[in-house]
PDB file of N, CA and C in Angstrom:
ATOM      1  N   UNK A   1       6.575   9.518  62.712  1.00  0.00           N
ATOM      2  CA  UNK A   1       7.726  10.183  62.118  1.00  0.00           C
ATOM      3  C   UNK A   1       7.454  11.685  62.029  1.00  0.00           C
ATOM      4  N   UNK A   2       8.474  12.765  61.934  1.00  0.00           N
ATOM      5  CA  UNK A   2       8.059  13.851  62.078  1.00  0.00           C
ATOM      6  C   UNK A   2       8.951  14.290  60.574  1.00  0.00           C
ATOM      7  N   UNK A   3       8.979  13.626  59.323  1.00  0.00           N
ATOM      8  CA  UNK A   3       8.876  14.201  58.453  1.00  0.00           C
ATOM      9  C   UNK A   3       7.884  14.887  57.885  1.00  0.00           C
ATOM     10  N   UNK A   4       8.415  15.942  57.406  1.00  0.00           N
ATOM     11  CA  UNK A   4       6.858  16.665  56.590  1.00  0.00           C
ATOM     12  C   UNK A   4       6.275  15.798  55.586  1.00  0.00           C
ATOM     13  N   UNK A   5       5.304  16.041  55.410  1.00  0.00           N
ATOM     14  CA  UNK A   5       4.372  15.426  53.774  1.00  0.00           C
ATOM     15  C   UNK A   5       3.101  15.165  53.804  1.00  0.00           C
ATOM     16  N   UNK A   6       2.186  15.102  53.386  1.00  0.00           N
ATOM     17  CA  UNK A   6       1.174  14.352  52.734  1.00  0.00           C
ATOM     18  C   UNK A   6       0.800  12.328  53.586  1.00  0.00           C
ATOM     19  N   UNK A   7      -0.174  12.769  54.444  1.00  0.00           N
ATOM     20  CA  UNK A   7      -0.254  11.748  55.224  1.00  0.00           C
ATOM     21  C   UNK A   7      -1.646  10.897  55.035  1.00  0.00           C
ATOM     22  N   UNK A   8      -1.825   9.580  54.410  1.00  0.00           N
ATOM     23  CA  UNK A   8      -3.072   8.975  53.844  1.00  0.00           C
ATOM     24  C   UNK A   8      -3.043   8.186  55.613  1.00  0.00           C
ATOM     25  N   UNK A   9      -4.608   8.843  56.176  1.00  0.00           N
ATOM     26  CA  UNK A   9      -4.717   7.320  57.591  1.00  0.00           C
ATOM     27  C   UNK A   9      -5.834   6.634  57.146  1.00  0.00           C
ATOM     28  N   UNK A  10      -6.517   6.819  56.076  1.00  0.00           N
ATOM     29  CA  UNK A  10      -8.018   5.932  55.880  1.00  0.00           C
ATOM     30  C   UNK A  10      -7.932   5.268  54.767  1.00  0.00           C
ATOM     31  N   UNK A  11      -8.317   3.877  54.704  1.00  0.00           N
ATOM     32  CA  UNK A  11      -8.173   3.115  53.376  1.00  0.00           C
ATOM     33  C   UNK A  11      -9.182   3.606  52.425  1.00  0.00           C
ATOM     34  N   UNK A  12      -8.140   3.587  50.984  1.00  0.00           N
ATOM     35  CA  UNK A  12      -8.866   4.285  50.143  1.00  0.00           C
ATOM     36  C   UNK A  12      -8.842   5.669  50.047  1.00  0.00           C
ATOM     37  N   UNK A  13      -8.128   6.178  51.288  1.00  0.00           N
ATOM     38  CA  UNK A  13      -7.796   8.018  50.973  1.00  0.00           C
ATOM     39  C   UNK A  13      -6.884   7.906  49.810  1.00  0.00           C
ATOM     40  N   UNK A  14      -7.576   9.259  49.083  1.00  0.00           N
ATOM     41  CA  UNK A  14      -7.279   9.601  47.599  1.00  0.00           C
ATOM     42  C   UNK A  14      -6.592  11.121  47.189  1.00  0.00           C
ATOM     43  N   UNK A  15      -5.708  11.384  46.920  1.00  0.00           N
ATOM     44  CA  UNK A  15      -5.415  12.612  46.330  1.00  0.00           C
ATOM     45  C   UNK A  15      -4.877  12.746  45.221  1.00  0.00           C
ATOM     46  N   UNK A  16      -5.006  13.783  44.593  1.00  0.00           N
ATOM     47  CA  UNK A  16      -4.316  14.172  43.218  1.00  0.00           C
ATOM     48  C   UNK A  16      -3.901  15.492  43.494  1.00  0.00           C
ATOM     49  N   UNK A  17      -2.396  15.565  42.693  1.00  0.00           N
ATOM     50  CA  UNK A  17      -1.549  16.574  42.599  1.00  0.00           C
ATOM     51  C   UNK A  17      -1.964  16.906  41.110  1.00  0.00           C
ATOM     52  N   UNK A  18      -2.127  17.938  40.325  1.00  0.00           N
ATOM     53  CA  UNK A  18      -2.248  18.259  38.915  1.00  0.00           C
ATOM     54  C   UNK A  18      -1.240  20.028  38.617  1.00  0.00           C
ATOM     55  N   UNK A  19      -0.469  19.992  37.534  1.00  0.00           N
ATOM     56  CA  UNK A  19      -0.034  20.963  37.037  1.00  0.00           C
ATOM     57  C   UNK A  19      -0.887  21.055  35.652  1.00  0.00           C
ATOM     58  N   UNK A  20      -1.285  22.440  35.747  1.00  0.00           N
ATOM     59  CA  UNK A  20      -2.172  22.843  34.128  1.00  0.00           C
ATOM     60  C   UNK A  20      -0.977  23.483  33.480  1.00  0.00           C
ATOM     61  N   UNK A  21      -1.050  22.710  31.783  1.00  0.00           N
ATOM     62  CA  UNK A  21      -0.542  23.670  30.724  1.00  0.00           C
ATOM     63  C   UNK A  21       1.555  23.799  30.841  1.00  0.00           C
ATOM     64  N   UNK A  22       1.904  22.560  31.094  1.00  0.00           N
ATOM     65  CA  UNK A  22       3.221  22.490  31.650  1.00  0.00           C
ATOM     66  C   UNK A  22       3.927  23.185  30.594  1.00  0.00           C
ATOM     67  N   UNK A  23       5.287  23.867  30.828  1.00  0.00           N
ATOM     68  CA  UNK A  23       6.016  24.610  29.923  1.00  0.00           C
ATOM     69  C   UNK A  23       6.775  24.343  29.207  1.00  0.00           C
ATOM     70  N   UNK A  24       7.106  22.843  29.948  1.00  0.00           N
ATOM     71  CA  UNK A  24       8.173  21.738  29.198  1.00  0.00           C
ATOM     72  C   UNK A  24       8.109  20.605  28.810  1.00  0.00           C
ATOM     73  N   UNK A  25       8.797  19.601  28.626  1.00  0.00           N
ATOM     74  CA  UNK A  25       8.761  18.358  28.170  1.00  0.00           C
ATOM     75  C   UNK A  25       8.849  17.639  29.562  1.00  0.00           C
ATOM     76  N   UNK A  26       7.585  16.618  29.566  1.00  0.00           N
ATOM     77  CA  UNK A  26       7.944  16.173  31.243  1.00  0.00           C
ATOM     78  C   UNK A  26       8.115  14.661  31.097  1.00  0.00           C
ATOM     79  N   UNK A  27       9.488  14.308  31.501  1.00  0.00           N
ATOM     80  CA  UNK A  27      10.311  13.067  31.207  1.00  0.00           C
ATOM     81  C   UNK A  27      10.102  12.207  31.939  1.00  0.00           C
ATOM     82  N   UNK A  28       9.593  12.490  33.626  1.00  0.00           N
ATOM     83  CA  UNK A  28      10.003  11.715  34.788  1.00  0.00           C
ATOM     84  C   UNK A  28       9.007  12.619  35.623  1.00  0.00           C
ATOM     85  N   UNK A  29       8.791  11.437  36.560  1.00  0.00           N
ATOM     86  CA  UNK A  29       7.919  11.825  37.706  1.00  0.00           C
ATOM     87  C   UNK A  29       8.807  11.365  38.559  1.00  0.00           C
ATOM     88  N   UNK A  30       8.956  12.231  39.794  1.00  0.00           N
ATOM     89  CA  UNK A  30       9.725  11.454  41.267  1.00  0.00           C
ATOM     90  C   UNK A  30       8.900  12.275  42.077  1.00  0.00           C
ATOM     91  N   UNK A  31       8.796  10.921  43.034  1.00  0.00           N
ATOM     92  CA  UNK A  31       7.514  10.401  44.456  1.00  0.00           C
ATOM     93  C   UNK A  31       8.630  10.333  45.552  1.00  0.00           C
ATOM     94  N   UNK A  32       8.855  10.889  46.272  1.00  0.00           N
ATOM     95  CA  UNK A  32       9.569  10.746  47.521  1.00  0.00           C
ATOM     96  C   UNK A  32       8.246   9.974  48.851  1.00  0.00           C
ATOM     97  N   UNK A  33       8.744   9.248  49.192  1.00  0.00           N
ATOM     98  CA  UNK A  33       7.677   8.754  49.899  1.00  0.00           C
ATOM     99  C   UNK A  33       8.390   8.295  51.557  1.00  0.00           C
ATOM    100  N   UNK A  34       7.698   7.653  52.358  1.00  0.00           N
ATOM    101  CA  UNK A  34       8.301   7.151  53.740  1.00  0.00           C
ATOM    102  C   UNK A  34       8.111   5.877  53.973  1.00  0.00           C
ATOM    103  N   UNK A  35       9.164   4.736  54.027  1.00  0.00           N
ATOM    104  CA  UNK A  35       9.119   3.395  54.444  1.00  0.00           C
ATOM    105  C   UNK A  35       9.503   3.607  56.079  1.00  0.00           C
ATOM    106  N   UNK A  36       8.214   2.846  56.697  1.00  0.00           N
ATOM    107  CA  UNK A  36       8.405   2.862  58.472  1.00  0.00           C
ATOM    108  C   UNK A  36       8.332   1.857  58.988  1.00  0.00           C
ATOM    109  N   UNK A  37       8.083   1.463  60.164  1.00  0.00           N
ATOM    110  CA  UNK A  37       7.815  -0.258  60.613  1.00  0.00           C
ATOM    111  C   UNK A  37       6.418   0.154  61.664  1.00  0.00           C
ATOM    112  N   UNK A  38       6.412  -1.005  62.410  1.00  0.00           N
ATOM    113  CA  UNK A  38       5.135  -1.170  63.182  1.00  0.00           C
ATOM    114  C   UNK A  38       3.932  -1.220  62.490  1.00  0.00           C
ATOM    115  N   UNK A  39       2.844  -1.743  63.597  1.00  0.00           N
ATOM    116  CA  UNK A  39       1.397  -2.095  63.459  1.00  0.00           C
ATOM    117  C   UNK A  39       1.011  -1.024  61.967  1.00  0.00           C
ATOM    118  N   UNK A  40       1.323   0.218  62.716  1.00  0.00           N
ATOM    119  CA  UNK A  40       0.689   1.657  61.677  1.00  0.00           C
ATOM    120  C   UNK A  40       1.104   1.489  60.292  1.00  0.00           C
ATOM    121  N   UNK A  41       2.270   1.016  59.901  1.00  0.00           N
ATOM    122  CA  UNK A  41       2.715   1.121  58.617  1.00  0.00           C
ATOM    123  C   UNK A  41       2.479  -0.181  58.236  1.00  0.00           C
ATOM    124  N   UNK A  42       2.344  -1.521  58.835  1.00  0.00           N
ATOM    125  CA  UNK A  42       2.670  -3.051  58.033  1.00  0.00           C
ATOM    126  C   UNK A  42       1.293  -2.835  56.922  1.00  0.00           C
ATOM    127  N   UNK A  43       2.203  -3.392  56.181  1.00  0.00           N
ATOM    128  CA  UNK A  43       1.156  -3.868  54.985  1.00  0.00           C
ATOM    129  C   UNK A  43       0.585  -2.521  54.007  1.00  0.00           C
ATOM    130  N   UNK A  44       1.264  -1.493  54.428  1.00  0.00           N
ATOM    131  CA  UNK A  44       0.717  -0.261  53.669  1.00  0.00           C
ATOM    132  C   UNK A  44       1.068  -0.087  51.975  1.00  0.00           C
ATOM    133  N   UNK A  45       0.021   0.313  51.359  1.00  0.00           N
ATOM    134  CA  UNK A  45       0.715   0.224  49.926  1.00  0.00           C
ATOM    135  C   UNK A  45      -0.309   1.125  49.354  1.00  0.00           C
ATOM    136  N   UNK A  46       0.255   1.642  48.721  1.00  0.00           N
ATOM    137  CA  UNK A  46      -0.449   3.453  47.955  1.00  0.00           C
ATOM    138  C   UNK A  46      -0.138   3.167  46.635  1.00  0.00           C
ATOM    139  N   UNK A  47      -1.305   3.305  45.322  1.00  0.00           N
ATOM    140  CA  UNK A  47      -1.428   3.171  43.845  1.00  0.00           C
ATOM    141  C   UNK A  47      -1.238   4.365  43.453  1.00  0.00           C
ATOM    142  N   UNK A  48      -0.175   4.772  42.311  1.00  0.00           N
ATOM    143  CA  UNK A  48      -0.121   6.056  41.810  1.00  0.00           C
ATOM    144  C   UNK A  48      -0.313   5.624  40.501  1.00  0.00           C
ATOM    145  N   UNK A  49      -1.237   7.116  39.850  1.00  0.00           N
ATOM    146  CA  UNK A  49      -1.983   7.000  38.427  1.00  0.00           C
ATOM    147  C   UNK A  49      -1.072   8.266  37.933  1.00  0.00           C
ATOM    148  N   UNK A  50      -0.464   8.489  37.201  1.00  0.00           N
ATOM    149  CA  UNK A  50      -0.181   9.577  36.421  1.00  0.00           C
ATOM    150  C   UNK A  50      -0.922   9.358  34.633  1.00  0.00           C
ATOM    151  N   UNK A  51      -1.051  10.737  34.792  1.00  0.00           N
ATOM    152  CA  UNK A  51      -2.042  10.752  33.605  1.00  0.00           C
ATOM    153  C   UNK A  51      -1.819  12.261  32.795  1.00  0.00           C
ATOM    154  N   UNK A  52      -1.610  12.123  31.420  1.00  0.00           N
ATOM    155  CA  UNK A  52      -1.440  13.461  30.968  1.00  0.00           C
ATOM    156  C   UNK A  52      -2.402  13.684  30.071  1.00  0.00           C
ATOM    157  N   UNK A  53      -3.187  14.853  29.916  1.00  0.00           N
ATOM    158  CA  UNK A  53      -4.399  15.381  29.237  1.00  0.00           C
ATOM    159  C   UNK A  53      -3.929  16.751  28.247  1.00  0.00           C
ATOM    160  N   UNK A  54      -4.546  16.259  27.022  1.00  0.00           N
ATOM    161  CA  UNK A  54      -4.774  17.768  26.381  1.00  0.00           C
ATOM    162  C   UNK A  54      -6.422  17.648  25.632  1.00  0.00           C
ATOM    163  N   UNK A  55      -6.667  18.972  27.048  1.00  0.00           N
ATOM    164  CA  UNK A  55      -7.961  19.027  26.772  1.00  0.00           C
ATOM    165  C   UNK A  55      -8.377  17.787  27.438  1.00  0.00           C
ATOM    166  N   UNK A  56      -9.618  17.194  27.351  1.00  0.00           N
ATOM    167  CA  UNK A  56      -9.984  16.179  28.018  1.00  0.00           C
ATOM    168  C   UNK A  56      -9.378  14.586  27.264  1.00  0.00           C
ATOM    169  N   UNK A  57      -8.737  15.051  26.637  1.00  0.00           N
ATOM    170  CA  UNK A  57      -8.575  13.213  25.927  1.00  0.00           C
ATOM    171  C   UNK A  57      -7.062  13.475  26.357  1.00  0.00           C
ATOM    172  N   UNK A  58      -7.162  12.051  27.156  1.00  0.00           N
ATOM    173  CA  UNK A  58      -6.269  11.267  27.698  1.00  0.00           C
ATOM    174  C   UNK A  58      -4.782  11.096  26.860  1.00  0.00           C
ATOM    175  N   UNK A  59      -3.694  11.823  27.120  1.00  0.00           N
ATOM    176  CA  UNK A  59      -2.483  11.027  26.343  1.00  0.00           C
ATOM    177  C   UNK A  59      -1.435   9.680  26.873  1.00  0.00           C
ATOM    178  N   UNK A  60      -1.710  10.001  28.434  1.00  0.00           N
ATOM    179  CA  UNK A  60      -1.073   9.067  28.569  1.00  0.00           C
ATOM    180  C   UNK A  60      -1.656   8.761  30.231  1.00  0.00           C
ATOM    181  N   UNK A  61      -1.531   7.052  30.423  1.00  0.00           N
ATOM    182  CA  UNK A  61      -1.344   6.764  31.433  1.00  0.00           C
ATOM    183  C   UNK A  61      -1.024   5.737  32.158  1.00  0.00           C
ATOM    184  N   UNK A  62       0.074   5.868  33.165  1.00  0.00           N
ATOM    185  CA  UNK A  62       1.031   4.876  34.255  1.00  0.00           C
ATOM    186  C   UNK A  62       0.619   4.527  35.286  1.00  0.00           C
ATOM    187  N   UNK A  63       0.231   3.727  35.607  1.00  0.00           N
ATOM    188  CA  UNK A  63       0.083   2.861  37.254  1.00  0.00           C
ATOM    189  C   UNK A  63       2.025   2.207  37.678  1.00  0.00           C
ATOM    190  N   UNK A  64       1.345   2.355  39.026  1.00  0.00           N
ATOM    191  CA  UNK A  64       2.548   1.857  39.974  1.00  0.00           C
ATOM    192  C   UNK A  64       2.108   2.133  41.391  1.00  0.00           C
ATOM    193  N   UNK A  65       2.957   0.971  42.067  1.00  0.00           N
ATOM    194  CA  UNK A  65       2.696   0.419  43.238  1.00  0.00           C
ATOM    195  C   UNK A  65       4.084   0.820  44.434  1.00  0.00           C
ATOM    196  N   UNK A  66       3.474   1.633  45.499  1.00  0.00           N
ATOM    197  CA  UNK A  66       4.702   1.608  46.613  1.00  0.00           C
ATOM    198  C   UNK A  66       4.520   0.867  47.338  1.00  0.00           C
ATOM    199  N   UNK A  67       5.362   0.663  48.353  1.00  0.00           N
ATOM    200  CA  UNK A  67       5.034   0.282  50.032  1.00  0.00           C
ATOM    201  C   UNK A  67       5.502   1.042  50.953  1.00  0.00           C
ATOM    202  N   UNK A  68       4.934   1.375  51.804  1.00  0.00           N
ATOM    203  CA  UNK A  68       5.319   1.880  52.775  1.00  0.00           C
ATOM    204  C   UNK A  68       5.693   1.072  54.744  1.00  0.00           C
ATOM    205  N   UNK A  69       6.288   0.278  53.978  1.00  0.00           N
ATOM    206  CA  UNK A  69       6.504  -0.782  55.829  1.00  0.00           C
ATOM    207  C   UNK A  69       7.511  -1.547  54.854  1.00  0.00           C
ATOM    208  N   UNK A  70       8.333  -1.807  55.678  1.00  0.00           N
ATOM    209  CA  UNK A  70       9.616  -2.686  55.819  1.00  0.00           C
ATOM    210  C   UNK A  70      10.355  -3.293  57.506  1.00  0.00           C
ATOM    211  N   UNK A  71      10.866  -4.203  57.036  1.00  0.00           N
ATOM    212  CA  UNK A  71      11.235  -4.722  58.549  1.00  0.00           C
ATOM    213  C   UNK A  71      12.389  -4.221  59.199  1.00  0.00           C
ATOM    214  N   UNK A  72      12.623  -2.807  59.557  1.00  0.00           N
ATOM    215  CA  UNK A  72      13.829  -2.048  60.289  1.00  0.00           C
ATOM    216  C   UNK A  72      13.042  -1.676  60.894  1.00  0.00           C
ATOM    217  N   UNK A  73      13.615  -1.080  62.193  1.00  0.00           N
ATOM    218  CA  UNK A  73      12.949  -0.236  62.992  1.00  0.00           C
ATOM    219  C   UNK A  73      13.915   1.117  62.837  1.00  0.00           C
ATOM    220  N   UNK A  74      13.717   1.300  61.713  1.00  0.00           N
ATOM    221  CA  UNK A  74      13.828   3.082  61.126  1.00  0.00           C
ATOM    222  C   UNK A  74      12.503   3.391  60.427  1.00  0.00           C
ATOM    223  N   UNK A  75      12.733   4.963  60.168  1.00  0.00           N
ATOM    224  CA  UNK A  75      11.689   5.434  59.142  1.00  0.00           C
ATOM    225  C   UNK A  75      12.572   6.195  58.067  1.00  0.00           C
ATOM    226  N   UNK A  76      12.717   5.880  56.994  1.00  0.00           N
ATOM    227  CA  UNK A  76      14.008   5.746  55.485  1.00  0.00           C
ATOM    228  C   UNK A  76      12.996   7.085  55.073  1.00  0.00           C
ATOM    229  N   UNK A  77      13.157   7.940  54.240  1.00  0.00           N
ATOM    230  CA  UNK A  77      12.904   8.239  52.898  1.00  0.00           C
ATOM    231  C   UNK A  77      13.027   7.844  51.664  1.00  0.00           C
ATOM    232  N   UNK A  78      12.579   7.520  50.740  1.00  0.00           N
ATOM    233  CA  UNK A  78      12.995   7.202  49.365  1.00  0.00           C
ATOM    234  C   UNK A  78      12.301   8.297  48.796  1.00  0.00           C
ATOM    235  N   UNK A  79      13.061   7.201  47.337  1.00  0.00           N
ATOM    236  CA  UNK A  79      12.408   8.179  46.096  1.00  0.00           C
ATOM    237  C   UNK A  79      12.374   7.045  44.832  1.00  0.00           C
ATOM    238  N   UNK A  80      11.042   7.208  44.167  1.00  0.00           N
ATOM    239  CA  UNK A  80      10.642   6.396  43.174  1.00  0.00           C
ATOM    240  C   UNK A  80      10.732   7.395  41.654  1.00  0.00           C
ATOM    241  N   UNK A  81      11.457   6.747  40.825  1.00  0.00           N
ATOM    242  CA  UNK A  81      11.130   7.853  39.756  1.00  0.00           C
ATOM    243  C   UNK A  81      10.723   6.992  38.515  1.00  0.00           C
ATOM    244  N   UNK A  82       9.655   7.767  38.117  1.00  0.00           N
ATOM    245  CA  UNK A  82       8.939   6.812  36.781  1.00  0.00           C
ATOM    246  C   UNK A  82       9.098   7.825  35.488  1.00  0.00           C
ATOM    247  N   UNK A  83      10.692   6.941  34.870  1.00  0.00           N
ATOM    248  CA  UNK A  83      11.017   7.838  33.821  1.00  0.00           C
ATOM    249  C   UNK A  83       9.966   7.469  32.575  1.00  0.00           C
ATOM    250  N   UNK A  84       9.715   8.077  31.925  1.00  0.00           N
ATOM    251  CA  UNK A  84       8.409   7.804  31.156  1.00  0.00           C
ATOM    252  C   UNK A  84       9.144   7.626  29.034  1.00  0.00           C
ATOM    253  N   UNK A  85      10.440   8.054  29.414  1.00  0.00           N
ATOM    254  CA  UNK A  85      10.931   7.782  28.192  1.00  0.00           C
ATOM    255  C   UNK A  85      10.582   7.968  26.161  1.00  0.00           C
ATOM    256  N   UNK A  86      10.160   7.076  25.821  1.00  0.00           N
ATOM    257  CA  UNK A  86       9.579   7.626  24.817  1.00  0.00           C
ATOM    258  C   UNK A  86       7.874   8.614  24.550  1.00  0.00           C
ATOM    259  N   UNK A  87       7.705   7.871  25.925  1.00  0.00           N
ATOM    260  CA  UNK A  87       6.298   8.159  26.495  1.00  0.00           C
ATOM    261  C   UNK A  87       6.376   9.722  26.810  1.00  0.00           C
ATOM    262  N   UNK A  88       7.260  10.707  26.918  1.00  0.00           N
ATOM    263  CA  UNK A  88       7.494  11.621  27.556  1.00  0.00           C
ATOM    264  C   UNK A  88       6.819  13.076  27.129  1.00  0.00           C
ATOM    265  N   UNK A  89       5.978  13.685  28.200  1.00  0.00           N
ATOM    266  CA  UNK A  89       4.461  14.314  27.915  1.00  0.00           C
ATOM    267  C   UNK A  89       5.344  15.942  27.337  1.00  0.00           C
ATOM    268  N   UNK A  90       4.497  15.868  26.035  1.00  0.00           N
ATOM    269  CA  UNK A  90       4.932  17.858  25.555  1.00  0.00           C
ATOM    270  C   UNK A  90       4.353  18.686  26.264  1.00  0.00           C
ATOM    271  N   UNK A  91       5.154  19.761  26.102  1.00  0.00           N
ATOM    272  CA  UNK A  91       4.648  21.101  27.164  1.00  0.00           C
ATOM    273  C   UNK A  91       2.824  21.211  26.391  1.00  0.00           C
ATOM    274  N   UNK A  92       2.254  22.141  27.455  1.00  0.00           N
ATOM    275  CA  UNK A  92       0.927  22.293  27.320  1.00  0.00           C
ATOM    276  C   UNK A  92       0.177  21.381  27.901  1.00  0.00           C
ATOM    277  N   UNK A  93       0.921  20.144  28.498  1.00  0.00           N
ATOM    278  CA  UNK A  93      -0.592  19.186  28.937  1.00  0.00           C
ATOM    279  C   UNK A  93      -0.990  19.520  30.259  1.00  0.00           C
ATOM    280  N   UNK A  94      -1.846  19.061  30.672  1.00  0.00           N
ATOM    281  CA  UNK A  94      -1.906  18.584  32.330  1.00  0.00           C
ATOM    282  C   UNK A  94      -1.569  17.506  32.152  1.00  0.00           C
ATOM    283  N   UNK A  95      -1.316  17.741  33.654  1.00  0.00           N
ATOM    284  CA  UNK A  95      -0.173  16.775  34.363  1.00  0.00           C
ATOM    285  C   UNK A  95      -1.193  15.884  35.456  1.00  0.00           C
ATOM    286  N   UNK A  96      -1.708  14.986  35.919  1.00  0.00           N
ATOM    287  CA  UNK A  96      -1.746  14.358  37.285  1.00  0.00           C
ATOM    288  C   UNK A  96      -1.271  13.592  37.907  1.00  0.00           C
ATOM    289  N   UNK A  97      -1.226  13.570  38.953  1.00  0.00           N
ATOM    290  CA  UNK A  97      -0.419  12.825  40.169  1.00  0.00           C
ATOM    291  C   UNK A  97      -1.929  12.055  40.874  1.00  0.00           C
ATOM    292  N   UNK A  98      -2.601  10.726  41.111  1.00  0.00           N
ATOM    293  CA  UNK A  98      -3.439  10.516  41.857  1.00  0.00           C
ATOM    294  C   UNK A  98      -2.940   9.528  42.754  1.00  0.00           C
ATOM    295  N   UNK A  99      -2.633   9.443  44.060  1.00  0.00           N
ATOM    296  CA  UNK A  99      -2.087   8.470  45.388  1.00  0.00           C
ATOM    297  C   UNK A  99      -3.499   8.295  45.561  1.00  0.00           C
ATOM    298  N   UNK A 100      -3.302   6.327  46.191  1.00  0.00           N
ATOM    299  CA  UNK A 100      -4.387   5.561  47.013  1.00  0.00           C
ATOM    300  C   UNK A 100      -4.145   5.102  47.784  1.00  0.00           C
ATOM    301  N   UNK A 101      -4.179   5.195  49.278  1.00  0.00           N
ATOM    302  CA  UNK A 101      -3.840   3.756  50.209  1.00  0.00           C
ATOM    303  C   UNK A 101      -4.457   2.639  49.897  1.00  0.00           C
ATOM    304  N   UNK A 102      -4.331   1.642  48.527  1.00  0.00           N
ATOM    305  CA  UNK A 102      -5.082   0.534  48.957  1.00  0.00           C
ATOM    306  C   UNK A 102      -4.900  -1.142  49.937  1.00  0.00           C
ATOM    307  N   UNK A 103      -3.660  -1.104  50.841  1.00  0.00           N
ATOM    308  CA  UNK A 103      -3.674  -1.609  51.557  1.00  0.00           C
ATOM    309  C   UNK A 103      -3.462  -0.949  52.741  1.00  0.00           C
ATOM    310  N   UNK A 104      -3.197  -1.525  54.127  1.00  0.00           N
ATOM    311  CA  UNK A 104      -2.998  -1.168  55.224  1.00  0.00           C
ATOM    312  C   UNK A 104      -3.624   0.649  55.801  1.00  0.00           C
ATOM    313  N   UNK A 105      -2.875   1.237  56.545  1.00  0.00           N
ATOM    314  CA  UNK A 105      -3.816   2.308  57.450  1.00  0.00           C
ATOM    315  C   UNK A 105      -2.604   3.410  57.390  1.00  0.00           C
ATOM    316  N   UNK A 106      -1.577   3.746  56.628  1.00  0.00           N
ATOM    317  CA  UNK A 106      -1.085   4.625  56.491  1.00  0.00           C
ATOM    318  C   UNK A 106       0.022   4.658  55.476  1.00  0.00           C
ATOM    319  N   UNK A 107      -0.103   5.802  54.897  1.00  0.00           N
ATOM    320  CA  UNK A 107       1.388   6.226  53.351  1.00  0.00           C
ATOM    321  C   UNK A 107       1.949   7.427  53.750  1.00  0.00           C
ATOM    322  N   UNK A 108       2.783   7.786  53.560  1.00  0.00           N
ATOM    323  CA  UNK A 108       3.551   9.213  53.520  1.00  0.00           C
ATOM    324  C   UNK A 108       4.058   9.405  52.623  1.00  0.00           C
TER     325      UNK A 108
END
């Protein structure tokens, strides 16, 4: 696919996105990601950790599960949003974002 983004090809590739010291109240996280077909994408599935810190102690943290393969022969965009609700982080924290491929051989 020749969308732009952030491309996991090795199981177990890991990244984290982090904002320090946010200015606002952060309600919602949205993950735009790529559902594709074929060999490359079947079975692909990437773990996201969001986690908010003040200072080193932990205030909060969410797991969730994508996929990336479905049975079309398109490549879709979505978007996942994990409204966090009462849970919802005050300005000043860090922020992280950590993606995993832990199945299959590619995420976008």
């Amino acid at each position: 696919s020749n969308k732009l983004g952030y491309v996991a090809v090795a199981k177990n590739a890991t990244t984290t996105f982090y904002k320090e010291k946010t200015k606002n109240v952060v309600r919602a996280i949205k993950v735009y990601y790529l559902k594709s077909y074929g060999e490359k994408w079947e079975g692909s599935r990437a773990r996201f950790t969001l986690r908010g810190l003040k200072g080193t102690k932990s205030v909060l943290q969410k797991n969730f599960t994508l996929e990336a393969w479905h049975n079309s022969n398109t490549s879709i965009a979505y978007q996942h949003e994990l409204d966090l609700g009462k849970q919802a982080l005050p300005p000043g924290v860090r922020v992280e974002l950590t993606a995993q491929l832990i199945t299959g051989r590619s995420f976008k």
